[in-house]
C-alpha atoms as a PDB file:
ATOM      1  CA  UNK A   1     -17.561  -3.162  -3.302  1.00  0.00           C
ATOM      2  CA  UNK A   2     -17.328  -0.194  -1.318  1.00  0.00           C
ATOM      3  CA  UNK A   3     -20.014   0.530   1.474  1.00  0.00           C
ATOM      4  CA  UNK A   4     -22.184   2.859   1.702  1.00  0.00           C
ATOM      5  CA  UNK A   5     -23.411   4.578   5.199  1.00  0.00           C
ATOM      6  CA  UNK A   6     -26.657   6.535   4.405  1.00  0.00           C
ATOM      7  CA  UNK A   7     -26.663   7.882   8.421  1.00  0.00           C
ATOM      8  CA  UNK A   8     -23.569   7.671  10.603  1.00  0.00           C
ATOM      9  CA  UNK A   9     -23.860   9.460  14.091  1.00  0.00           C
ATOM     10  CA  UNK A  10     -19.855  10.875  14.953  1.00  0.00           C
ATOM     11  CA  UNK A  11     -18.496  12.436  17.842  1.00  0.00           C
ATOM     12  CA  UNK A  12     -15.900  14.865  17.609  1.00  0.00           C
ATOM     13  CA  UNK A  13     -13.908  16.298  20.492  1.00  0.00           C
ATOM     14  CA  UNK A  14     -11.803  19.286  19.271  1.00  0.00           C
ATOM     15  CA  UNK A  15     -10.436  22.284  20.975  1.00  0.00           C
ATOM     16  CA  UNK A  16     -13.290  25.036  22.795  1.00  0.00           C
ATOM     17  CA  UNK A  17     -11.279  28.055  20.441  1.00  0.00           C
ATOM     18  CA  UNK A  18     -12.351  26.567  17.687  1.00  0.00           C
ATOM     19  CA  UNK A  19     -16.382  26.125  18.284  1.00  0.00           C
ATOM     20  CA  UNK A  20     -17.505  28.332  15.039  1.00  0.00           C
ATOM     21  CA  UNK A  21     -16.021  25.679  13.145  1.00  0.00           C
ATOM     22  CA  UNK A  22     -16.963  22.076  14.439  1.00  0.00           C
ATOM     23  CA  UNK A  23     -16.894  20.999  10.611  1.00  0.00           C
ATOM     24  CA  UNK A  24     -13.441  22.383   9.835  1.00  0.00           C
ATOM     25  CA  UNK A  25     -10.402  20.158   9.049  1.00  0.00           C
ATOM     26  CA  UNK A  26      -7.898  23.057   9.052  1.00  0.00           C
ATOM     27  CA  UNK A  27      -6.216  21.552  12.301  1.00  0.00           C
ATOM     28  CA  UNK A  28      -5.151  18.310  10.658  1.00  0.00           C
ATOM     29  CA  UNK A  29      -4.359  20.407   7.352  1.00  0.00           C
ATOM     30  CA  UNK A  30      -1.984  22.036   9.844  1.00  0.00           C
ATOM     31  CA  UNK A  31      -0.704  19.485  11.765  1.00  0.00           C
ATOM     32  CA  UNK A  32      -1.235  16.309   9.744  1.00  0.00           C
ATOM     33  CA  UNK A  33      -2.122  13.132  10.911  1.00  0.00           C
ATOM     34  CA  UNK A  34      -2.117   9.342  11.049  1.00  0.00           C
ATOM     35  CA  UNK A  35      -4.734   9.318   7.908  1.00  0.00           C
ATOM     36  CA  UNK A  36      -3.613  13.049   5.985  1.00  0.00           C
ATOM     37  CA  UNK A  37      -0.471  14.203   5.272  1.00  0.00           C
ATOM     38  CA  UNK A  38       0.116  18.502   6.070  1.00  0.00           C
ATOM     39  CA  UNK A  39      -2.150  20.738   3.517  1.00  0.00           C
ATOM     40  CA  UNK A  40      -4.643  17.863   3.141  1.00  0.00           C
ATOM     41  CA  UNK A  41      -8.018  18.664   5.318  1.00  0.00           C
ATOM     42  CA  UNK A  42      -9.206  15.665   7.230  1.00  0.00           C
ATOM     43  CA  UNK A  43     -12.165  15.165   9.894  1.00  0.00           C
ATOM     44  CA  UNK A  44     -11.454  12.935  12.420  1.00  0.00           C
ATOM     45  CA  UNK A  45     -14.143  12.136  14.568  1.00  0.00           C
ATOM     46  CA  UNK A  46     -15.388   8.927  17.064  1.00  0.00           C
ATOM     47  CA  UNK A  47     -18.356   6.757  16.173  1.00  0.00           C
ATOM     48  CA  UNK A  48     -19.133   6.662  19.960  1.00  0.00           C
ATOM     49  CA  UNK A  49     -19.006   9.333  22.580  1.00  0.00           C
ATOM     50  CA  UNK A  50     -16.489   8.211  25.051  1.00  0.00           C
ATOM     51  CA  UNK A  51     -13.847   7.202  22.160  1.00  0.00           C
ATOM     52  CA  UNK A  52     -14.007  10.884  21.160  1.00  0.00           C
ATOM     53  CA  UNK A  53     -12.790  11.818  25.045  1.00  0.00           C
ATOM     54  CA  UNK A  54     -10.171   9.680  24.608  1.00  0.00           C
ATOM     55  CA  UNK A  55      -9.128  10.501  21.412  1.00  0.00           C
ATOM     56  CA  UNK A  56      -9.034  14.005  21.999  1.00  0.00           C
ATOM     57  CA  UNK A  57      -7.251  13.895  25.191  1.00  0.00           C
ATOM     58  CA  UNK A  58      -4.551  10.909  23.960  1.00  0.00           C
ATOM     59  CA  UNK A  59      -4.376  10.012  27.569  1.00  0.00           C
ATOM     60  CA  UNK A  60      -2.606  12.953  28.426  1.00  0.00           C
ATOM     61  CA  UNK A  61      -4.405  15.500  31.222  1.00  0.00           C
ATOM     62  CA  UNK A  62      -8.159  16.076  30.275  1.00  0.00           C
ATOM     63  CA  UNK A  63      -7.400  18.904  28.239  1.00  0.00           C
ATOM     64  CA  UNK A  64     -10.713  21.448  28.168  1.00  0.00           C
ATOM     65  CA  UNK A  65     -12.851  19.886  24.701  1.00  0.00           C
ATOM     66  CA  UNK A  66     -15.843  20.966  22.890  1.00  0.00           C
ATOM     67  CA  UNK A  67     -17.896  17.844  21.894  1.00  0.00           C
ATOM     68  CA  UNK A  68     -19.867  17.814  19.245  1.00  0.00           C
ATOM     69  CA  UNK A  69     -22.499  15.594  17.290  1.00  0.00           C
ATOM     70  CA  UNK A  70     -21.976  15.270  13.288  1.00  0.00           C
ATOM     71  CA  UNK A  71     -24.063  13.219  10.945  1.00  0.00           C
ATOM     72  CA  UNK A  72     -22.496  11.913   8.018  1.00  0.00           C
ATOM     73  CA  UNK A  73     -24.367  11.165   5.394  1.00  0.00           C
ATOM     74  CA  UNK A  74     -23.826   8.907   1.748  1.00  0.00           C
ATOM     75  CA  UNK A  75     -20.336   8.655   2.793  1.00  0.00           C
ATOM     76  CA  UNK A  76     -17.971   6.307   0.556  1.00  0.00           C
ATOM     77  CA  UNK A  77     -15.914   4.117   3.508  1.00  0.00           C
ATOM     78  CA  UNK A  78     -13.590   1.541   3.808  1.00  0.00           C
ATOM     79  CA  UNK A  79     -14.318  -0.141   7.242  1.00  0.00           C
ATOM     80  CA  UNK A  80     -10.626  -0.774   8.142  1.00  0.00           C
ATOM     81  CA  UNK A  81     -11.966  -2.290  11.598  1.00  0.00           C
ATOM     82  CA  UNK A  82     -12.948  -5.233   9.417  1.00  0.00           C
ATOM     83  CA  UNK A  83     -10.510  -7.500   8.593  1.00  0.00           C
ATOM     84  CA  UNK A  84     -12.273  -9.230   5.907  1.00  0.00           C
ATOM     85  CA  UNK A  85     -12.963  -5.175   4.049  1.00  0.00           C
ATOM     86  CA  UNK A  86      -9.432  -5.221   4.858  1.00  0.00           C
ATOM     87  CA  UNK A  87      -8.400  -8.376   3.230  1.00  0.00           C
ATOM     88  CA  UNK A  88     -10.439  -7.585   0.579  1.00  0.00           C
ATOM     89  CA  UNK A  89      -8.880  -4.196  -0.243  1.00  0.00           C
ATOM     90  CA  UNK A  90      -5.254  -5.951   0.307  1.00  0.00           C
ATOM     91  CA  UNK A  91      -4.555  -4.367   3.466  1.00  0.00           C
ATOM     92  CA  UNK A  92      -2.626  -5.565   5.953  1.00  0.00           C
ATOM     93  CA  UNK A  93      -3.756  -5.533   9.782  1.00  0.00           C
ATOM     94  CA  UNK A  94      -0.098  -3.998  10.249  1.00  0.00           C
ATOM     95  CA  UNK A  95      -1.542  -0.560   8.889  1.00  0.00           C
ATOM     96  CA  UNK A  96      -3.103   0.304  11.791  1.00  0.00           C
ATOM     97  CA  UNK A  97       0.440   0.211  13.779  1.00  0.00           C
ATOM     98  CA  UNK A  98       2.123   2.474  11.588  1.00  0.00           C
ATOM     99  CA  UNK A  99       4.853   4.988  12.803  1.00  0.00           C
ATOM    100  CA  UNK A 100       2.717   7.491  10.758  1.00  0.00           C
ATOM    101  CA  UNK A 101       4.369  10.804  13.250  1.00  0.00           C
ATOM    102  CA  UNK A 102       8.378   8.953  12.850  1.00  0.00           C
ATOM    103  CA  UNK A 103       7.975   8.688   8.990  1.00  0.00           C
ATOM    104  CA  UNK A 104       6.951  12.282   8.461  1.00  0.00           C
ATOM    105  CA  UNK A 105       9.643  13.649  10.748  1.00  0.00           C
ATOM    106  CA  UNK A 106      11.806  11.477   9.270  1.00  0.00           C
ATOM    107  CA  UNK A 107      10.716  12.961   5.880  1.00  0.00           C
ATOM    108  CA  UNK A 108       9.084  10.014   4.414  1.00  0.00           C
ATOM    109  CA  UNK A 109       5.865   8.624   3.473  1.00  0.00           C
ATOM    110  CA  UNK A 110       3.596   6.995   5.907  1.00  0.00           C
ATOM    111  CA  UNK A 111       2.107   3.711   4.544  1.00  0.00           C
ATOM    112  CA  UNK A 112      -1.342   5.563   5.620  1.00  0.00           C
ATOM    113  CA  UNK A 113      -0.960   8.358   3.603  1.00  0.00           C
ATOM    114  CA  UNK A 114      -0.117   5.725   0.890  1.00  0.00           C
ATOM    115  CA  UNK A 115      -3.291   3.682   1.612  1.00  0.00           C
ATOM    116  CA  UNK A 116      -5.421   7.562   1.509  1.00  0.00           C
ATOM    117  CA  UNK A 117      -4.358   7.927  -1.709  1.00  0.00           C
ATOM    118  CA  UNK A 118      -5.088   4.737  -3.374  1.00  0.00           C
ATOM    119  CA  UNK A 119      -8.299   4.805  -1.634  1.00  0.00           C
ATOM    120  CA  UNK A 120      -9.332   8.010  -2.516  1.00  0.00           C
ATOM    121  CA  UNK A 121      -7.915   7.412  -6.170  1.00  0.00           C
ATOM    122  CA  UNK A 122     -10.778   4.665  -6.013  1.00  0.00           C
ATOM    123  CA  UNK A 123     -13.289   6.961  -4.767  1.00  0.00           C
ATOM    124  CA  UNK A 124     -13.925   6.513  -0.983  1.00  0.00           C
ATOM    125  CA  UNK A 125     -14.133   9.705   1.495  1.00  0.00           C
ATOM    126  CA  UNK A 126     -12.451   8.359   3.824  1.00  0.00           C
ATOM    127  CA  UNK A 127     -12.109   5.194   6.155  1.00  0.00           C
ATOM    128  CA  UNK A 128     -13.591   4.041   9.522  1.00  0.00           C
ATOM    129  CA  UNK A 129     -10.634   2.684  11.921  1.00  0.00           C
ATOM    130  CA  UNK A 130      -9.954   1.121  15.016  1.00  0.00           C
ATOM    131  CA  UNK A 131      -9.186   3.517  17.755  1.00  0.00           C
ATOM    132  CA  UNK A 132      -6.087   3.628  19.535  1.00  0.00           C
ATOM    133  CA  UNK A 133      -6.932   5.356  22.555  1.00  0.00           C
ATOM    134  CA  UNK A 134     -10.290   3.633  23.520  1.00  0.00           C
ATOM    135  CA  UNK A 135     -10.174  -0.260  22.644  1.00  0.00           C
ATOM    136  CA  UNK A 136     -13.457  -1.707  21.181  1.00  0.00           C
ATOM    137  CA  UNK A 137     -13.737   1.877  20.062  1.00  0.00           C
ATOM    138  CA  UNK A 138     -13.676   3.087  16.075  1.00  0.00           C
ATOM    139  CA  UNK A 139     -13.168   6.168  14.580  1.00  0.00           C
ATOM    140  CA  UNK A 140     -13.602   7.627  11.133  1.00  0.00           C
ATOM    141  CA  UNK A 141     -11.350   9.785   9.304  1.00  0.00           C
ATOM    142  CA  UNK A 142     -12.997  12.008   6.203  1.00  0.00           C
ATOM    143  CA  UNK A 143     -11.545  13.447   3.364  1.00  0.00           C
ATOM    144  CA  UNK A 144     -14.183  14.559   1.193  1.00  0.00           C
ATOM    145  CA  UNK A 145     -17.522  16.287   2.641  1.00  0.00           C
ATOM    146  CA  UNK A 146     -19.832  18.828   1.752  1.00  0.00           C
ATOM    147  CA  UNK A 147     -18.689  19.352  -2.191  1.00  0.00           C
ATOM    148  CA  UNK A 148     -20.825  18.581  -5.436  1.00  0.00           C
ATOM    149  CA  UNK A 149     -20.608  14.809  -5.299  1.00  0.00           C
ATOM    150  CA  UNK A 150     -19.624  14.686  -1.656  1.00  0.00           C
ATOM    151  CA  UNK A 151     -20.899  13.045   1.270  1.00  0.00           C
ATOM    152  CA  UNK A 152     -23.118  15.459   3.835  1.00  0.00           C
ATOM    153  CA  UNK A 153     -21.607  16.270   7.166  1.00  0.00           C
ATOM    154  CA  UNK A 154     -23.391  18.445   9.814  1.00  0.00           C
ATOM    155  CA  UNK A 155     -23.359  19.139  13.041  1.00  0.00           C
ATOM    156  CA  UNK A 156     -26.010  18.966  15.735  1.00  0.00           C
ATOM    157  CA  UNK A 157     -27.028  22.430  17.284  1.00  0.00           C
ATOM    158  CA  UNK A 158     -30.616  22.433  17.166  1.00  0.00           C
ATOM    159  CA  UNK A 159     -30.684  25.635  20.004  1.00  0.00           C
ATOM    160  CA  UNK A 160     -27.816  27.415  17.502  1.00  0.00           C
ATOM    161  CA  UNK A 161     -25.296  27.656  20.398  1.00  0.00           C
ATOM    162  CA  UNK A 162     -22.577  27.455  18.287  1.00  0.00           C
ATOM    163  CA  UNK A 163     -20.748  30.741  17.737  1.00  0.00           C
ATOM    164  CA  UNK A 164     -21.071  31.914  13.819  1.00  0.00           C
ATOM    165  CA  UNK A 165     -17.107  33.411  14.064  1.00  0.00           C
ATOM    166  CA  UNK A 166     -14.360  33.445  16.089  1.00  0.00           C
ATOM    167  CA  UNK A 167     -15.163  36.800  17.736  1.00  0.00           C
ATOM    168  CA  UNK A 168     -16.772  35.250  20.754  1.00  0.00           C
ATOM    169  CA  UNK A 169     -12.753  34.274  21.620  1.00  0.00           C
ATOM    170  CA  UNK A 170     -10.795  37.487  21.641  1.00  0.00           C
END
């Protein structure tokens, strides 16, 4: 039965350039990542503050970051920091130490991209997860927001600080 999260509070650390669009999943589009494979928009964002840091950052040098507070609501998710959701979706604790970068250079098919498609082919947005980079941390990764049918995501800005455009860059 898949679970529903009528208000989750997300943190998302993502680069200062890119302020006008704290909802955007362009970069992972671009890039891809552990959860989408390149052309597929993600969000990836922390359910607490300090795993968004350290997300973001990867534990490389602290990187300048924008951080930002989304709520998500109505959101279909499969709570892959549970093993018992996982068990009961038939997924294997050995997901979440996946060579997901390896198997795309290497030109094949990340078992997580596998697992976003079944999942999504069953009608979840997207997943919550155990972080890497911050331990007792999660994360969520979204694949479907803000469409007829979709879960709501939006940030917090209640002084509209945010830039509108990227013009406030050049």
């Amino acid at each position: 039965m898949p679970e529903t999260l009528h208000t989750e509070i997300l943190w998302r650390a993502y680069v200062p350039r890119w302020a006008h669009a704290p909802l955007s999943g362009a970069g992972a589009s671009r890039f891809g990542g552990r959860w989408n494979p390149l052309g597929a928009e993600t969000i990836y964002a922390a359910r607490e503050l300090s795993t968004a840091w350290a997300e973001y950052n990867q534990g490389f040098v602290q990187h300048p970051a924008l951080i930002a507070q989304l709520t998500l609501t109505d959101a279909r998710l499969v709570d892959l920091a549970d093993e018992r959701v996982m068990h009961a979706h038939g997924v294997s604790p050995d997901i979440h130490e996946c060579e997901w970068r390896a198997e795309m250079d290497a030109g094949r098919v990340p078992e997580t991209h596998r697992l976003r498609e079944t999942l999504m082919g069953q009608g979840f947005h997207g997943i919550i997860f155990p972080s890497y980079m911050s331990p007792g941390g999660s994360c969520v990764a979204l694949w479907r927001w803000n469409g007829e049918g979709m879960p709501e995501l939006s940030v917090t800005d209640p002084e509209h600080r945010l830039p509108k455009d990227p013009a406030s860059w050049l």
